[in-house]
N, C-alpha and C. Protein backbone atom coordinates (compact mmCIF):
# COMPACT_ATOMS: atom_id res chain seq x y z
N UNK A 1 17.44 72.61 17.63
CA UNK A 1 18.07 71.33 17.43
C UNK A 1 19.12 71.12 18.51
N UNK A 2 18.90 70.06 18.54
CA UNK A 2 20.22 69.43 19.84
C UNK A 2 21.64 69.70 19.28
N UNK A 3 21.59 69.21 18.09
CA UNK A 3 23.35 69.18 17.82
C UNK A 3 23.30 70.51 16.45
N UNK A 4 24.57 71.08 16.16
CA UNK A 4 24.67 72.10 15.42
C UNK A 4 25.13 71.16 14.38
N UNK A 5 24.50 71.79 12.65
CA UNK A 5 25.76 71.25 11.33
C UNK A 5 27.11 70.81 11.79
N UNK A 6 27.62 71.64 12.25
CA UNK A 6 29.08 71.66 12.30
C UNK A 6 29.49 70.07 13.27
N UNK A 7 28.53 70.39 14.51
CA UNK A 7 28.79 68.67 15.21
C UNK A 7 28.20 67.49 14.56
N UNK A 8 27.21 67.88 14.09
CA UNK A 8 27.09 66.95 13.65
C UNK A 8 27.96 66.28 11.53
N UNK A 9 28.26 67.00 11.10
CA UNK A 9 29.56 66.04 10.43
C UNK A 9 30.81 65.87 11.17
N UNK A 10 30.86 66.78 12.41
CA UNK A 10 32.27 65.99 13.18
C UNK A 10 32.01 64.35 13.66
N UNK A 11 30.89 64.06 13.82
CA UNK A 11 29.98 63.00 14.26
C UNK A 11 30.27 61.91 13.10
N UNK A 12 29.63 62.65 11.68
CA UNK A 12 29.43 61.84 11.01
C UNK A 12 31.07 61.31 10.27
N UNK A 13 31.87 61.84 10.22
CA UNK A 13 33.44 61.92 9.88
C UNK A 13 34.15 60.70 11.19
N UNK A 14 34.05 60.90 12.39
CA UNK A 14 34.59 60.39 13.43
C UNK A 14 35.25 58.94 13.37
N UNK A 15 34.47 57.82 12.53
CA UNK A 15 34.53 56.97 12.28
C UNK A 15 35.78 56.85 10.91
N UNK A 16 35.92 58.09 10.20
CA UNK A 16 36.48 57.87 8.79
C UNK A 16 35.70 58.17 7.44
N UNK A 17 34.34 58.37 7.87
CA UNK A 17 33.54 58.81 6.55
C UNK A 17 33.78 59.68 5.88
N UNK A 18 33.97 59.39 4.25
CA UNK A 18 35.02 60.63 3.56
C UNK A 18 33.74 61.53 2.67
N UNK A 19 33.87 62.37 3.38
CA UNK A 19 33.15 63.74 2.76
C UNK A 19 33.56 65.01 2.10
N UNK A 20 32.42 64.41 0.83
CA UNK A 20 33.22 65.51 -0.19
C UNK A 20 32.38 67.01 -0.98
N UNK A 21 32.91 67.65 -0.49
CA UNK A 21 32.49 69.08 -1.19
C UNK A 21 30.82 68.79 -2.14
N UNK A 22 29.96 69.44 -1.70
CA UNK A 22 28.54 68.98 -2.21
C UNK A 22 28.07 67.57 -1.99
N UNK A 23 28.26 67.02 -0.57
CA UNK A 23 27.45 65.67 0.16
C UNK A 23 26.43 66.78 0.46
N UNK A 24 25.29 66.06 0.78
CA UNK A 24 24.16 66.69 1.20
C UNK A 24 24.22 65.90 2.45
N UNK A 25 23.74 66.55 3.98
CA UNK A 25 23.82 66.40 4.91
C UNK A 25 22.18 66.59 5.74
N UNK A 26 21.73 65.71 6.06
CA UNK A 26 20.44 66.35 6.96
C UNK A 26 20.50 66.20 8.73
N UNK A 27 19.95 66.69 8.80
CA UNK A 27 19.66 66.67 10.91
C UNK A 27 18.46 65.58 11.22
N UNK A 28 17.72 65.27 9.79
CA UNK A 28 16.59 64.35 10.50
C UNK A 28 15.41 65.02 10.50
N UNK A 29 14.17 64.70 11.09
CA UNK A 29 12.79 65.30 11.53
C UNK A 29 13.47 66.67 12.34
N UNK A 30 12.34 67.51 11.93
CA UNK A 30 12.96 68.77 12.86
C UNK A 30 11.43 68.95 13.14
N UNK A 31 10.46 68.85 14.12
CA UNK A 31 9.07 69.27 14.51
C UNK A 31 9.54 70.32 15.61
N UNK A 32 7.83 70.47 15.51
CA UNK A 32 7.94 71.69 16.98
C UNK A 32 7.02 71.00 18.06
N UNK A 33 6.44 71.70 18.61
CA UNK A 33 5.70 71.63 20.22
C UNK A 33 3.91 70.74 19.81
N UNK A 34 3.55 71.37 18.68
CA UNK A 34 2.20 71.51 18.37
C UNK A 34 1.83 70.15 17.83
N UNK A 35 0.80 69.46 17.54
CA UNK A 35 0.46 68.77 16.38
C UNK A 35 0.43 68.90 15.34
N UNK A 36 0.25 70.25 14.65
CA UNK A 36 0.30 70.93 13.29
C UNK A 36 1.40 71.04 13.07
N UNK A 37 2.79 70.84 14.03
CA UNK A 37 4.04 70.91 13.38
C UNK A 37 5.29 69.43 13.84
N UNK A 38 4.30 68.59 13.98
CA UNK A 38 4.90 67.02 13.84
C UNK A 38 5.44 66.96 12.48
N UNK A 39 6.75 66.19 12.76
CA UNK A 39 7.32 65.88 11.32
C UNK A 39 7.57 64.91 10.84
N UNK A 40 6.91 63.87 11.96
CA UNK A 40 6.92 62.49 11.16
C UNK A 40 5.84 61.48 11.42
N UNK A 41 5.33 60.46 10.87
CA UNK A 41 3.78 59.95 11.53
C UNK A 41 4.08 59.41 12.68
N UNK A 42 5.57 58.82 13.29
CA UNK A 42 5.77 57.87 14.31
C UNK A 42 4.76 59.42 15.95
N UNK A 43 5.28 60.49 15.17
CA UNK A 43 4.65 61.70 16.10
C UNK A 43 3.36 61.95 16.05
N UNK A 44 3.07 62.28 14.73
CA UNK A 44 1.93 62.29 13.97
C UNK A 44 0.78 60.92 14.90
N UNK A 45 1.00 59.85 14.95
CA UNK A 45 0.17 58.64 15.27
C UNK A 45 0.40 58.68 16.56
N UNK A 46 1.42 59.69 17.52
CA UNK A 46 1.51 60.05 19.06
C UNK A 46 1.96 58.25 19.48
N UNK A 47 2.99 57.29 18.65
CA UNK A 47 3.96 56.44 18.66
C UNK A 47 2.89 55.34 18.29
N UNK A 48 2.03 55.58 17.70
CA UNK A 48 0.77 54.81 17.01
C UNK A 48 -0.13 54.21 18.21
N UNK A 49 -0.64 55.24 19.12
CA UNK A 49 -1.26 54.95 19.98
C UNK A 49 -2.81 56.11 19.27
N UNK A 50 -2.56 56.75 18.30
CA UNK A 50 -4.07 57.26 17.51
C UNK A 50 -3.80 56.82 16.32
N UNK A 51 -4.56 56.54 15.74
CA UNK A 51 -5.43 56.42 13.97
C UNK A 51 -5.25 58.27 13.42
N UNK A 52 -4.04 57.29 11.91
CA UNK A 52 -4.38 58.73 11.52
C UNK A 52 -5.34 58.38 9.81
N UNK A 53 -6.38 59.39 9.71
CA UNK A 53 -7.29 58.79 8.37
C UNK A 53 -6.87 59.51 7.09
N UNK A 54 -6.65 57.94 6.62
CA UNK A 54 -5.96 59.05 4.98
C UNK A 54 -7.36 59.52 4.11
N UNK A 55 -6.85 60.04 2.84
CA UNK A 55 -7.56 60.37 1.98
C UNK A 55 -8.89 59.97 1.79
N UNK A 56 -8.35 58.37 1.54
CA UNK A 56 -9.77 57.09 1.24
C UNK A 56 -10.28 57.42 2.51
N UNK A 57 -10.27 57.78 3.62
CA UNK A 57 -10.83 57.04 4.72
C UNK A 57 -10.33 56.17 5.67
N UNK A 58 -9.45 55.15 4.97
CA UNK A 58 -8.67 54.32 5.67
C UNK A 58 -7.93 54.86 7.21
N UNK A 59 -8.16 54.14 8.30
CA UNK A 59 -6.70 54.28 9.10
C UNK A 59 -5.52 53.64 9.62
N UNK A 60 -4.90 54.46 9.76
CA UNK A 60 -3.37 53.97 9.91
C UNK A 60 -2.76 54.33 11.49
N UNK A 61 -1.73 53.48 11.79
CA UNK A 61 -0.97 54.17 13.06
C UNK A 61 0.41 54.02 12.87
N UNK A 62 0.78 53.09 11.49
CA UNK A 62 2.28 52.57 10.99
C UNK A 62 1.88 52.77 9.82
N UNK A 63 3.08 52.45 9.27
CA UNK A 63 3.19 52.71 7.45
C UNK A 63 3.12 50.86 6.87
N UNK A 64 2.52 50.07 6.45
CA UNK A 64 2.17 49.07 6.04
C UNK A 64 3.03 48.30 5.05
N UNK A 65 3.34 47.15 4.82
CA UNK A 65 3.63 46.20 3.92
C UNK A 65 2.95 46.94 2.98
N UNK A 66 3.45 46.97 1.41
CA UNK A 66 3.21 47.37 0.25
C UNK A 66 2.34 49.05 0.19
N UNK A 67 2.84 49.86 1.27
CA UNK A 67 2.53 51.01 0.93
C UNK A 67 3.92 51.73 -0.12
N UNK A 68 3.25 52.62 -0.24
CA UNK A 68 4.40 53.90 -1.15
C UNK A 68 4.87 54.83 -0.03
N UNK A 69 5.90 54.86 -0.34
CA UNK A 69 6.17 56.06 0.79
C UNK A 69 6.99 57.16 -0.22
N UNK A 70 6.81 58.89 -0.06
CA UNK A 70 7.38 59.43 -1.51
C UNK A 70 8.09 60.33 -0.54
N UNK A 71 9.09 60.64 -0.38
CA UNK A 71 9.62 61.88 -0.09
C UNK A 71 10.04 63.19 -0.60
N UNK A 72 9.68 64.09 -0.59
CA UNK A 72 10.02 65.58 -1.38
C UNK A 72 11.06 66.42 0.03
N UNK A 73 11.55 67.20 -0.53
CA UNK A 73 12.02 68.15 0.37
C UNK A 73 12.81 69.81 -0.67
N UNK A 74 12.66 71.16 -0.19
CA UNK A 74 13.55 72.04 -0.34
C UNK A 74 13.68 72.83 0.53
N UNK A 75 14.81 74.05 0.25
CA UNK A 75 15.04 74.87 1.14
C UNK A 75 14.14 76.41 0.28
N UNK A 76 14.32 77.06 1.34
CA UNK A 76 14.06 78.55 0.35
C UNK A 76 14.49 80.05 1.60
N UNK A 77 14.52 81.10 1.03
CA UNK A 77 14.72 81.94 1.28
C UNK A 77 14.10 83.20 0.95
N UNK A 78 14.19 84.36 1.13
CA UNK A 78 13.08 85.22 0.29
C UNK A 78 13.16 85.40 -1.09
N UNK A 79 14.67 84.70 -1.44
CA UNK A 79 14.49 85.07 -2.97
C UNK A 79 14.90 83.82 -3.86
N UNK A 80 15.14 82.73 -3.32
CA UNK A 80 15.53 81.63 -4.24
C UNK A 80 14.70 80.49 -3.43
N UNK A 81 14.07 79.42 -4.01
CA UNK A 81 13.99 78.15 -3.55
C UNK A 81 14.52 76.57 -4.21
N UNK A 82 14.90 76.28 -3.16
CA UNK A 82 15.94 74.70 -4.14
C UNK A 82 15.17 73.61 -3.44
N UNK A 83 15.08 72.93 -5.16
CA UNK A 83 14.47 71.52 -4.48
C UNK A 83 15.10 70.54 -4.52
N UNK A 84 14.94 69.54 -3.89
CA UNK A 84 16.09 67.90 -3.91
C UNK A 84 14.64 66.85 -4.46
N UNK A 85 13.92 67.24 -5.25
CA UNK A 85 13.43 66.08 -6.09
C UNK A 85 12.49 65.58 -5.23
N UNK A 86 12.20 64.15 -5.65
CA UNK A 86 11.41 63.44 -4.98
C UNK A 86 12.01 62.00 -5.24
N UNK A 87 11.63 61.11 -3.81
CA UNK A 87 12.08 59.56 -3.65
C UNK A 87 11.02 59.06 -3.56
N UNK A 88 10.77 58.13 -4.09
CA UNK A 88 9.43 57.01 -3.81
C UNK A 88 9.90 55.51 -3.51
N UNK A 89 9.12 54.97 -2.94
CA UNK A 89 9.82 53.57 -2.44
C UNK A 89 8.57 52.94 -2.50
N UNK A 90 8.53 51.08 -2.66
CA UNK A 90 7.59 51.07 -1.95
C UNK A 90 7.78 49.49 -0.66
N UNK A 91 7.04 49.38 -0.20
CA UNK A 91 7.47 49.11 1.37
C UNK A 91 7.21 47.29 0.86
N UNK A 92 8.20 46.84 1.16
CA UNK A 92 8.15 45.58 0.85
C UNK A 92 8.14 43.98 2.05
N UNK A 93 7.33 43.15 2.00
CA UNK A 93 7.24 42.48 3.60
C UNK A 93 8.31 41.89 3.03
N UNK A 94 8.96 41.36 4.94
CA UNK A 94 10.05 40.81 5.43
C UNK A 94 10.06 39.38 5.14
N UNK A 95 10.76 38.73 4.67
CA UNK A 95 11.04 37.36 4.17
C UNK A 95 11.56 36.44 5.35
């Protein structure tokens, strides 16, 4: 990663943002080099210049008016794993 935890809430504070003991903090997409380790479709779709095919068949190169989008995420270690749930949204057109 470019910036460390530590710079980055000096970052996020700089302005005055008041942070308190158990904020949850992320860095964002973290991918690697490969295609098998893209971490987001804007990478995934190589900036939607390929079709990626879902489940149905369908393809995609963006995420669509009235799709779902769900997010999960945890951490783990060799002996504990923590999860932060899941978010679902769904994608609503621009008025």
């Amino acid at each position: 990663m470019y910036w460390n935890m530590a710079q980055q809430l000096a970052h996020h504070t700089v302005n005055g943002c008041n942070i308190h003991g158990g904020d949850m903090m992320a860095s964002g997409t973290i991918s690697g080099p490969t295609p098998d380790s893209f971490g987001s479709m804007l990478e995934i779709s190589w900036q939607g210049t390929k079709s990626i095919t879902l489940s149905d068949g369908t393809e995609r190169k963006f995420i669509q008016d009235k799709d779902t989008v769900i997010m999960k995420g945890y951490c783990h270690n060799e002996d504990v794993r923590i999860g932060f749930g899941e978010l679902s949204t769904k994608v609503l057109p621009s008025k």
